[in-house]
C-alpha atoms as a PDB file:
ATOM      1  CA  UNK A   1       9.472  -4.401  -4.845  1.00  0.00           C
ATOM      2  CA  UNK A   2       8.173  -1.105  -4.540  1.00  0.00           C
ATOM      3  CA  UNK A   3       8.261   1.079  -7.497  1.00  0.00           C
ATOM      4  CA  UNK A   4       7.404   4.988  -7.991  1.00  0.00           C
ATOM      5  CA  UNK A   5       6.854   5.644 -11.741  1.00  0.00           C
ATOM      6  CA  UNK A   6       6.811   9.379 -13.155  1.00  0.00           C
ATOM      7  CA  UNK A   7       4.584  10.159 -15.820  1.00  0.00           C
ATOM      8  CA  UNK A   8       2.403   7.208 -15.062  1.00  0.00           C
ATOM      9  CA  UNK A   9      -0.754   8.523 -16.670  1.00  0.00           C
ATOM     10  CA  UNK A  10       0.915   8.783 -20.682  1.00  0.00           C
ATOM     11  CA  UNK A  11       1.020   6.292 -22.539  1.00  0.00           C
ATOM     12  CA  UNK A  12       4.813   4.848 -21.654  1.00  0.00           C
ATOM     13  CA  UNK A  13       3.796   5.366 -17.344  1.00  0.00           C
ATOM     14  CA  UNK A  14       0.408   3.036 -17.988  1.00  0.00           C
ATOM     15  CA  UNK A  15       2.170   0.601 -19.053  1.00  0.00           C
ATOM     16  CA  UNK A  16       4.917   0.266 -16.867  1.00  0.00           C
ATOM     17  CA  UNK A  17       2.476   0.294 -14.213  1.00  0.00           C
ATOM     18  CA  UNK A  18       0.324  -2.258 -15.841  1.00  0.00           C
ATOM     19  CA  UNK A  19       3.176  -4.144 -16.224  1.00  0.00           C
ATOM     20  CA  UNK A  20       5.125  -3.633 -12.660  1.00  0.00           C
ATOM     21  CA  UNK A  21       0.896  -4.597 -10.710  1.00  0.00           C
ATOM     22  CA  UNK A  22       0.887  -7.143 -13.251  1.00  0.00           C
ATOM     23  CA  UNK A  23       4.345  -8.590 -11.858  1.00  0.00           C
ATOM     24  CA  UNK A  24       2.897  -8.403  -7.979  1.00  0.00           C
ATOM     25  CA  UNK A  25       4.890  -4.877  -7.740  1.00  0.00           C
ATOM     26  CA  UNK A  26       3.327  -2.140  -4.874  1.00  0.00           C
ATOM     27  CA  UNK A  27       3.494   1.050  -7.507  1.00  0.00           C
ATOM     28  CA  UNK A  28       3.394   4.872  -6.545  1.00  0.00           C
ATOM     29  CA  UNK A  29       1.978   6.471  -9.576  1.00  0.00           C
ATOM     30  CA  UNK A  30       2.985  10.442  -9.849  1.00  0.00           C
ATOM     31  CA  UNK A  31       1.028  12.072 -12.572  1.00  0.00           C
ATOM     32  CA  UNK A  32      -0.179  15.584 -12.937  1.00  0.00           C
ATOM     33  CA  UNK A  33      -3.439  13.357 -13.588  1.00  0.00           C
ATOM     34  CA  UNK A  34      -3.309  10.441 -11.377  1.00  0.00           C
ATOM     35  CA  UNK A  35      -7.187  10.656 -11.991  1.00  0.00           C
ATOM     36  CA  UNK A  36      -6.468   9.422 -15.322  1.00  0.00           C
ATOM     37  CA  UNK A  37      -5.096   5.581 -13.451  1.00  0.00           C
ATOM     38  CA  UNK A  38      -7.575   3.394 -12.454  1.00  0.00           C
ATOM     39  CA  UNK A  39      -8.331   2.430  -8.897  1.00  0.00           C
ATOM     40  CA  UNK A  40      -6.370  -0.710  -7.773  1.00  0.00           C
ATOM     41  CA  UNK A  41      -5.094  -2.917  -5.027  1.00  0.00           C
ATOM     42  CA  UNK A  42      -1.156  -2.280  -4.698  1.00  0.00           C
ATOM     43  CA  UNK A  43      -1.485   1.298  -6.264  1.00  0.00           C
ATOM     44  CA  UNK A  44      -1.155   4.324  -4.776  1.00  0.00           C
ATOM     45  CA  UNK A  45      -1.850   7.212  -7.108  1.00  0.00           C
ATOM     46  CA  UNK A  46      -0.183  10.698  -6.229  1.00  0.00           C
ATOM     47  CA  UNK A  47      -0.337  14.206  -7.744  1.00  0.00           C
ATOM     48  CA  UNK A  48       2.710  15.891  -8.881  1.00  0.00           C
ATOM     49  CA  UNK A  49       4.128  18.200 -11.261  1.00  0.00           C
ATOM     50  CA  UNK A  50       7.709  17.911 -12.855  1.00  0.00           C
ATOM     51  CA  UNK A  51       7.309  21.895 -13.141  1.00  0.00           C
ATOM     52  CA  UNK A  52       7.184  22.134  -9.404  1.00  0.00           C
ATOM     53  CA  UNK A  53      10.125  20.706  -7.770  1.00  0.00           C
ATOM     54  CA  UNK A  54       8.642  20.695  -4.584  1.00  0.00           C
ATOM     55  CA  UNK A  55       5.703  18.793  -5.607  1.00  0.00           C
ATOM     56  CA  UNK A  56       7.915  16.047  -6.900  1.00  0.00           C
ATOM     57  CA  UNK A  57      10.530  15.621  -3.792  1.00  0.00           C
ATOM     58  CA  UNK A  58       6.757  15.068  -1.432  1.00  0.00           C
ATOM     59  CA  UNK A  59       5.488  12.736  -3.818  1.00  0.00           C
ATOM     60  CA  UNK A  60       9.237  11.136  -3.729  1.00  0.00           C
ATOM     61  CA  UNK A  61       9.966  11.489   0.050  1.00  0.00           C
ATOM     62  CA  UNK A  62      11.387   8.037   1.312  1.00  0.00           C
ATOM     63  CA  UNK A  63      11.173   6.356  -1.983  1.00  0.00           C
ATOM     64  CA  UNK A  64      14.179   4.419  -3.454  1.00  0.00           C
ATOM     65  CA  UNK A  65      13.234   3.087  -6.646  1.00  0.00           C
ATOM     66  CA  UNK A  66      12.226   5.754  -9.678  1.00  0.00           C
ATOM     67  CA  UNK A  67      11.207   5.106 -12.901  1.00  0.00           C
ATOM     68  CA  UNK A  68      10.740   7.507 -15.456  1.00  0.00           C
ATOM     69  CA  UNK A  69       8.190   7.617 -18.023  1.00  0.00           C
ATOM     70  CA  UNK A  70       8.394  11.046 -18.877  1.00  0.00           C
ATOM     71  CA  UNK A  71       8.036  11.769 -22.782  1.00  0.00           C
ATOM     72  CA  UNK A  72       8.438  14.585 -24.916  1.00  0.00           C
ATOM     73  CA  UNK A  73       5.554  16.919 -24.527  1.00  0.00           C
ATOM     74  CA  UNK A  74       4.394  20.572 -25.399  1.00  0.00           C
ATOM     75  CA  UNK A  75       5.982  22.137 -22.996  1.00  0.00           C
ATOM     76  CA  UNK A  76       9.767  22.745 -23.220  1.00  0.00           C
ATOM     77  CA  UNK A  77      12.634  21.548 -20.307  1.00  0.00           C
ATOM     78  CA  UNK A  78      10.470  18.948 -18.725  1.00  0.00           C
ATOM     79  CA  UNK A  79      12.447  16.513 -19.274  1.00  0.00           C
ATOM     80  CA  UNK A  80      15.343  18.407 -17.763  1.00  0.00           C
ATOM     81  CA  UNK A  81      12.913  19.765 -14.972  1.00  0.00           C
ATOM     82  CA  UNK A  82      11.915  16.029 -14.362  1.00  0.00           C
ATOM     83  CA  UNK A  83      15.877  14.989 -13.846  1.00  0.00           C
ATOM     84  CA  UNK A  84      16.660  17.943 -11.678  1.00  0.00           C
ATOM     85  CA  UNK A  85      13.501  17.497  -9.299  1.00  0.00           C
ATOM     86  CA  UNK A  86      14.124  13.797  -9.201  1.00  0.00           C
ATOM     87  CA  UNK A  87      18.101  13.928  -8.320  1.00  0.00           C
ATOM     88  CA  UNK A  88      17.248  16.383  -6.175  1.00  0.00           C
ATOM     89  CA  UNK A  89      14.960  14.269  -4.162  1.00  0.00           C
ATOM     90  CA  UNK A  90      17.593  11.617  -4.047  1.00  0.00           C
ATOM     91  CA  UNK A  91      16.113   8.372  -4.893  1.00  0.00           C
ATOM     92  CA  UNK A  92      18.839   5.421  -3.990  1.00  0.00           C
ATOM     93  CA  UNK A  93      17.676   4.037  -7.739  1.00  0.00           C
ATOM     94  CA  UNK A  94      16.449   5.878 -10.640  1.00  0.00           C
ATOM     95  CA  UNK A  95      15.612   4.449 -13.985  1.00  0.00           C
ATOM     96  CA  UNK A  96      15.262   6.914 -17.082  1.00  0.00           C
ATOM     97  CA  UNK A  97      13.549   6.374 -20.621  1.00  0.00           C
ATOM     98  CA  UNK A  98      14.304   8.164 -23.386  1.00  0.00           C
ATOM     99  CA  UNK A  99      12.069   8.191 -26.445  1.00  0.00           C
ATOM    100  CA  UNK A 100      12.994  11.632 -27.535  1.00  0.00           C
ATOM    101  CA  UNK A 101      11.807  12.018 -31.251  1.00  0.00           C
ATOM    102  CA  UNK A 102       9.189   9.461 -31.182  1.00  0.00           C
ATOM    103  CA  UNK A 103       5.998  11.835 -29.963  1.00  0.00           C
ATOM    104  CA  UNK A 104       2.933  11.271 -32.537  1.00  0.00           C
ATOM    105  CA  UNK A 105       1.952  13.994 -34.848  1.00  0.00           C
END
């Protein structure tokens, strides 16, 4: 299967894409820091921003599956930035987390 994960370079998106490689999964990693994921065979690491909506239907163009690993961060509405950009790049399949009150202090 072919998976794009969101967020893929915090702690949530590494995982999922250890775990989906791990599985035999061809993974699309979007991160604002895809320099942060390391270099592997069925990985394809791409730089977008949930901020930029643009940015996110490229880095989504002709993908079906979606996973979202986007957390609660800093910076207010990305999570609702991150839903609009990705329903607006109309993925046949998206999958959303929510750990909303569980960021470290």
């Amino acid at each position: 299967m072919n998976l794009t994960i969101l967020g893929a370079s915090g702690a949530v998106g590494v995982e999922l894409t250890r775990q989906a490689l791990d599985r035999g999964h061809e993974v699309t990693a979007i991160s604002r820091h895809p320099e942060r994921l390391p270099d592997g065979p069925r990985l394809t690491r791409v730089a977008a921003d949930v901020l930029d909506a643009e940015s996110i239907a490229q880095a989504l163009a002709g993908r079906e599956t979606v996973v979202s690993a986007l957390g609660v961060t800093d910076a207010p509405g990305v999570l609702t930035a991150g839903a609009r950009a990705v329903v607006a790049a109309g993925p046949a399949r998206v999958v959303w987390l929510g750990a909303f009150g569980t960021r470290r202090r």
